[in-house]
Protein backbone atom coordinates (compact mmCIF):
# COMPACT_ATOMS: atom_id res chain seq x y z
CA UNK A 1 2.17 13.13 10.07
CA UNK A 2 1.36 16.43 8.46
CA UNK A 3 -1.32 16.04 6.19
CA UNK A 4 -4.52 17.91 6.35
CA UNK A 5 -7.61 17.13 4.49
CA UNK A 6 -7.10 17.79 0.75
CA UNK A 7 -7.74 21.14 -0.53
CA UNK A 8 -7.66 20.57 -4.20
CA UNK A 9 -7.85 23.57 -7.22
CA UNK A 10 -7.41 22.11 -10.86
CA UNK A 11 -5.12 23.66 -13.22
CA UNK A 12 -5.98 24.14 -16.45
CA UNK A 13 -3.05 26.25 -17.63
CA UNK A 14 -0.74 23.58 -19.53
CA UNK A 15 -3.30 22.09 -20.78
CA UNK A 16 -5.61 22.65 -24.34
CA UNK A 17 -8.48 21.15 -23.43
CA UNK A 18 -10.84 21.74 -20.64
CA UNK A 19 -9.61 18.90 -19.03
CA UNK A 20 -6.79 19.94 -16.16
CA UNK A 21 -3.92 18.17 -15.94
CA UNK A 22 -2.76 18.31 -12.54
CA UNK A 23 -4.64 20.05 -9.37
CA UNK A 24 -3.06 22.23 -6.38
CA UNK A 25 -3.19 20.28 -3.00
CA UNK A 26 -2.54 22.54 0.31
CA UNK A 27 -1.55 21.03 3.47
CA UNK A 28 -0.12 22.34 6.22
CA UNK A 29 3.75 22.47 4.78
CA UNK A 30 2.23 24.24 1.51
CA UNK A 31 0.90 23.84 -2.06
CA UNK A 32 1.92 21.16 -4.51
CA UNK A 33 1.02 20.11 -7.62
CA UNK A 34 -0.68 16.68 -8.17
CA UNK A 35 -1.76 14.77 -11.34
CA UNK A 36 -5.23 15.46 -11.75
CA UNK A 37 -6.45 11.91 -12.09
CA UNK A 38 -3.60 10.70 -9.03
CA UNK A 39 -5.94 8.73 -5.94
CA UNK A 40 -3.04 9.67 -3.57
CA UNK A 41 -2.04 13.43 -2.87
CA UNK A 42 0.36 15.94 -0.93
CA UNK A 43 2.68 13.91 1.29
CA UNK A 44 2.63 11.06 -1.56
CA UNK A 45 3.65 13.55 -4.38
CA UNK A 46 6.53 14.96 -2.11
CA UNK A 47 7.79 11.55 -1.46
CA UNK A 48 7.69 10.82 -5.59
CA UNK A 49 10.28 14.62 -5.40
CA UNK A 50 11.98 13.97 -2.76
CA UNK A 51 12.94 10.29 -3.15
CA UNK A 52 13.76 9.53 -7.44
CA UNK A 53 16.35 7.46 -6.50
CA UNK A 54 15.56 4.25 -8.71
CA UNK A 55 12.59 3.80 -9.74
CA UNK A 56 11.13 0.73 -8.22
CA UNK A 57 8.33 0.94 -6.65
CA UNK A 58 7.21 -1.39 -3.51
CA UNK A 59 6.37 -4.88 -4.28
CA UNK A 60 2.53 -5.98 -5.30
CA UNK A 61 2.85 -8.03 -1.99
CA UNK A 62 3.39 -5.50 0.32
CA UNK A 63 0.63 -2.67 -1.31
CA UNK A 64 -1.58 -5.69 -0.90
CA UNK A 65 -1.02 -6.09 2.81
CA UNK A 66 -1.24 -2.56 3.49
CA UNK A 67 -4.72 -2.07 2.02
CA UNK A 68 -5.58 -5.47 4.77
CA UNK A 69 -4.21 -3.75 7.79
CA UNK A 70 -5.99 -0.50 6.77
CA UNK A 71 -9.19 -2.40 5.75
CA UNK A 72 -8.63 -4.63 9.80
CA UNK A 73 -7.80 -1.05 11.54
CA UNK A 74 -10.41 0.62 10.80
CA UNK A 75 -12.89 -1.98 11.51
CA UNK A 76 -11.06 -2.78 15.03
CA UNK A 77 -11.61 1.30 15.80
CA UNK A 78 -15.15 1.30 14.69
CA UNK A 79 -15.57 -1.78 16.87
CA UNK A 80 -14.13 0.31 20.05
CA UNK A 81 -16.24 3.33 19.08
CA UNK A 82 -13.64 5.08 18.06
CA UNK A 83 -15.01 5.43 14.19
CA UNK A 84 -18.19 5.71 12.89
CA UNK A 85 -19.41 2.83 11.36
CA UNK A 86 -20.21 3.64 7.56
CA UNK A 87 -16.72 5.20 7.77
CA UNK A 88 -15.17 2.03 8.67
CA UNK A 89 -17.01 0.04 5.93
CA UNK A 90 -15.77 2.56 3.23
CA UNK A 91 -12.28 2.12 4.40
CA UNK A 92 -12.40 -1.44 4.54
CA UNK A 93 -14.40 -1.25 1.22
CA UNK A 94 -11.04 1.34 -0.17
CA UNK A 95 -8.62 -0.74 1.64
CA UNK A 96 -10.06 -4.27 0.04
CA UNK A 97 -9.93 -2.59 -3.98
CA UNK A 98 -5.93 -1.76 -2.73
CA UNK A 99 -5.54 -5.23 -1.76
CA UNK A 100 -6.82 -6.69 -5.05
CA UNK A 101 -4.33 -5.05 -6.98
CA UNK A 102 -6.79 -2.38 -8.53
CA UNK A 103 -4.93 0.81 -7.67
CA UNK A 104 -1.68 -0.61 -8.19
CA UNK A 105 -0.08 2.68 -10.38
CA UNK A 106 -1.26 5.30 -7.40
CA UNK A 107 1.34 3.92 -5.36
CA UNK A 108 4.48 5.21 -7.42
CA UNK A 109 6.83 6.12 -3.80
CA UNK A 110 10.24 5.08 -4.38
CA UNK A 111 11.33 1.54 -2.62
CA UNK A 112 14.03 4.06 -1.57
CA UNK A 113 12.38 6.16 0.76
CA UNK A 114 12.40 7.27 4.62
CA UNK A 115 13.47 4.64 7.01
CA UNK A 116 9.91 4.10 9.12
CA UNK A 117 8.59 3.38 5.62
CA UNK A 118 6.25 6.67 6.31
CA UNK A 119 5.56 7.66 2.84
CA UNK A 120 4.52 4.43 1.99
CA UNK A 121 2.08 4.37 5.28
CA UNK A 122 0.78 8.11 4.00
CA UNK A 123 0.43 6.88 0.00
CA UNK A 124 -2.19 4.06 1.42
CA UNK A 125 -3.65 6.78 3.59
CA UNK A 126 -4.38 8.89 0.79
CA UNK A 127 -5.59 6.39 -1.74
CA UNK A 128 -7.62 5.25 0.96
CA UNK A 129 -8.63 8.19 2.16
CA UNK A 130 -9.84 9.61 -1.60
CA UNK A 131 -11.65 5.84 -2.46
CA UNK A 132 -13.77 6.06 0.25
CA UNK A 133 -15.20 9.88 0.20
CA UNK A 134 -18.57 10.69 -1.26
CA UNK A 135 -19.66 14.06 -1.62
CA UNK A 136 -21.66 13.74 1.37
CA UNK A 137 -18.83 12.07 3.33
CA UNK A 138 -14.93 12.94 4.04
CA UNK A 139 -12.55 10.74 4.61
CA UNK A 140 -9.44 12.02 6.23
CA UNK A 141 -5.84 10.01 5.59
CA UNK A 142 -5.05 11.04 9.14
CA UNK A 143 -7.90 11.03 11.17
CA UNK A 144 -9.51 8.17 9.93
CA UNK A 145 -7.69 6.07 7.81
CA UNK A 146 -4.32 6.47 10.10
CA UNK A 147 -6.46 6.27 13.26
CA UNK A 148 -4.65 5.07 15.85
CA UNK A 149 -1.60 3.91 14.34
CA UNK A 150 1.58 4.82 13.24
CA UNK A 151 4.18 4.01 10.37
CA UNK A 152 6.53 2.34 13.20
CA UNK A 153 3.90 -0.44 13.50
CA UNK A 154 1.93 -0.14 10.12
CA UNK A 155 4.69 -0.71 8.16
CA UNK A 156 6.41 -3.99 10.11
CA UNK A 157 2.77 -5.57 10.35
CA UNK A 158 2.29 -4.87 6.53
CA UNK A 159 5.70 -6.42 5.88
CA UNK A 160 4.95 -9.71 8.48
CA UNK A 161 0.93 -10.22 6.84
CA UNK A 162 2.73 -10.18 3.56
CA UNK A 163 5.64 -12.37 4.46
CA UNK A 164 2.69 -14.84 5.46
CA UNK A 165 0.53 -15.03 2.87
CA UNK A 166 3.66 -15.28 0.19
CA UNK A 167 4.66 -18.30 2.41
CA UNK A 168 1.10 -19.82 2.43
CA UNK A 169 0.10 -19.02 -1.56
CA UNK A 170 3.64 -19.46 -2.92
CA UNK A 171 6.36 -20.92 -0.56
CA UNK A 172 4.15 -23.61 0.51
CA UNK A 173 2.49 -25.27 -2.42
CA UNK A 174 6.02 -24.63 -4.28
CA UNK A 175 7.59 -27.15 -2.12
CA UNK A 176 4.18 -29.34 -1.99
CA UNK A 177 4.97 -29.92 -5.60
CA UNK A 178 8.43 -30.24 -5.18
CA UNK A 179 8.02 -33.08 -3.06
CA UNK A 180 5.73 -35.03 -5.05
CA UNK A 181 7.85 -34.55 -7.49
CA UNK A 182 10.81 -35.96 -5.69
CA UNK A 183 8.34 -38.86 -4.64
CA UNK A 184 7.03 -39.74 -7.98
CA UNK A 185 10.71 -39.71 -9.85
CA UNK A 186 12.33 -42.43 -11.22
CA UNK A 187 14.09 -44.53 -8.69
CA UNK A 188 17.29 -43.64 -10.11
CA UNK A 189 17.20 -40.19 -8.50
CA UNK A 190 16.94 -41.40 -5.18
CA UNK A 191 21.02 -42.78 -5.34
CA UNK A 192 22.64 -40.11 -4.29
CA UNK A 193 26.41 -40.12 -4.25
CA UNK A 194 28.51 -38.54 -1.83
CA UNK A 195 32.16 -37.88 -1.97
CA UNK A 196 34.49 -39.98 0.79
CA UNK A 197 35.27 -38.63 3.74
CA UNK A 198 38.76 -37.53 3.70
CA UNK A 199 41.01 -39.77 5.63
């Protein structure tokens, strides 16, 4: 991962009002230009240029599961000493708004994308990353919100705590009602016919 902390300058230049309409992030591969009002930054915005292959985005399911693994991570390091506490809460805090859905259209990376799923990893850190800083407290998408972990386990845990909780809230009371409706039919339905054997 090659982020470094955002270093952000508005630009004012397109624009005819005071208000800027994208800023200038620098990380360590360069500058690049980010909507102003975007949660996520650098490596998220090169992903977006890099990948415009179709358009879709990643499922609601998924972005929800990453913001619970960051929101679980980040409480596990604090928990081992490894990050300070009020850091950890604001993560968790960042990582729980992700999760409900409320930051849905900062995550605009390509379904399409590198095969660890490592711009989707970095797009979380970002959003993350931004939700939780203060002006009296800086929260880094790699150093704390990425603590620890990488997109080769980030991304399959996402895609497994996702998996599971479309099984439990979906999958599960789908066929629940399925098979009280099978119970509660007409006796009728229950002759089923099947074709003879072939002799």
């Amino acid at each position: 991962m090659l982020a470094h902390a955002p270093d952000m300058e508005p630009d004012m230049a397109d624009t005819p009002s005071s208000r800027p309409r994208e800023r200038i992030e620098r990380d360590s591969m360069g500058e690049l230009r980010v909507p102003a009002d975007a949660l996520y930054g650098a490596q998220t915005q090169r992903a977006v240029d890099n990948f415009p292959i179709s358009g879709l985005r990643m499922p609601r399911g998924f972005i929800r599961a990453l913001g619970l693994v960051k929101g679980a991570v980040a409480e596990a390091n604090a928990s081992l000493g490894h990050l300070p506490r009020d850091t950890a809460r604001a993560i968790a805090r960042a990582g729980a708004e992700v999760a409900a859905g409320t930051h849905d259209d900062h995550f605009p990376v390509d379904v399409f994308q590198t095969g660890s799923g490592t711009s989707s990893n970095m797009n979380a850190n970002e959003v993350i990353a931004r939700l939780a800083s203060t002006k009296r407290r800086t929260v880094h998408p790699n150093d704390h919100v990425n603590l620890g972990q990488s997109s080769n386990d980030v991304v399959p845990t996402a895609i497994q705590v996702a998996a599971c909780l479309a099984a439990h809230e979906d999958l599960l009371p789908a066929l629940k009602k399925l098979r009280k409706a099978i119970d509660s039919a007409p006796s009728g339905w229950t002759r089923w016919s099947r074709p003879a054997a072939p002799t």
